[in-house]
Protein backbone atom coordinates (compact mmCIF):
# COMPACT_ATOMS: atom_id res chain seq x y z
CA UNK A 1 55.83 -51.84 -33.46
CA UNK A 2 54.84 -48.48 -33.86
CA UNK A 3 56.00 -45.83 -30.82
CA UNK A 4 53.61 -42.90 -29.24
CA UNK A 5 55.34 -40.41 -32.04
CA UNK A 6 54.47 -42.14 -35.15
CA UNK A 7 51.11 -42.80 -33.86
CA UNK A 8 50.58 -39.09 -33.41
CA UNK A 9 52.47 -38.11 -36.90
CA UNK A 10 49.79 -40.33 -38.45
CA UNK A 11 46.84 -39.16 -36.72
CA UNK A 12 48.16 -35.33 -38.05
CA UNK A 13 48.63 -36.46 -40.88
CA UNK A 14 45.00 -37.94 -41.55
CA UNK A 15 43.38 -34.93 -40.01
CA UNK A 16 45.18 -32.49 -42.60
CA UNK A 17 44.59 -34.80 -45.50
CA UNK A 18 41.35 -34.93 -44.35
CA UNK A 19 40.79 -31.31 -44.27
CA UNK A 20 42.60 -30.81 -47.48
CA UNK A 21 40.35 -33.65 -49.64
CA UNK A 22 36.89 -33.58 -47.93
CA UNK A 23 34.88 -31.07 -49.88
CA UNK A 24 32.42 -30.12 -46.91
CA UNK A 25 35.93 -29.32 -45.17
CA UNK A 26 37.15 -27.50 -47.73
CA UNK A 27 33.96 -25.55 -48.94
CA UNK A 28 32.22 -24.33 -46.16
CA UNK A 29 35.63 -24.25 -43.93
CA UNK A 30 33.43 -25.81 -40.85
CA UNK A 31 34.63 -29.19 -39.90
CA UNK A 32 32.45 -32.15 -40.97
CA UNK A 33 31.52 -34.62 -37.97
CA UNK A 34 34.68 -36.96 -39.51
CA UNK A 35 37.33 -34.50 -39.02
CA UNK A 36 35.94 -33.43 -35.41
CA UNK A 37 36.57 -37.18 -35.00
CA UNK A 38 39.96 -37.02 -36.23
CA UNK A 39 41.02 -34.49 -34.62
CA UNK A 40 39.95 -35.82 -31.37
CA UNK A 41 41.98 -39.18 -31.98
CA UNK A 42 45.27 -36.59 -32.50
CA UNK A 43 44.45 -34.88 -29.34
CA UNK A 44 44.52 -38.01 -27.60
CA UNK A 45 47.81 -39.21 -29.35
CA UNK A 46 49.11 -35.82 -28.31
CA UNK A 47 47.87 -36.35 -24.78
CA UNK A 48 49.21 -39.66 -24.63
CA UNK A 49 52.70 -38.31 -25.84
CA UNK A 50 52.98 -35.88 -23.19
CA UNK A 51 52.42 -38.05 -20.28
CA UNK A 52 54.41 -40.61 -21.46
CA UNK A 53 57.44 -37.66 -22.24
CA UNK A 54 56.50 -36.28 -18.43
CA UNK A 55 54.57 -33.96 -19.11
CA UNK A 56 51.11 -33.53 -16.76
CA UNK A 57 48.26 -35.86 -16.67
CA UNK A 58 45.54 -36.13 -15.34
């Protein structure tokens, strides 16, 4: 089973790839509506991490 830390390595990892192989991404350097998505999934991993690590929640 996969723990809180892989699941936000992976979500990094698909945003950068994302950024690095979409070509609105990459061409007009504005993100496309997928990797506002993705990053919002790695900001919840990385929320998620820190509560379960102590840190502050809500």
């Amino acid at each position: 089973m996969p723990t809180q830390g892989d699941a936000l390595q992976r979500a990094h990892a698909d945003y950068e790839h994302h950024l690095r192989t979409c070509r609105q991404c990459y061409v007009d350097t504005v993100p496309c509506a997928v990797a506002k998505h993705l990053l919002r999934l790695y900001n919840n991993a990385r929320r998620g991490a820190g509560t379960q690590q102590g840190g502050r929640g809500r």
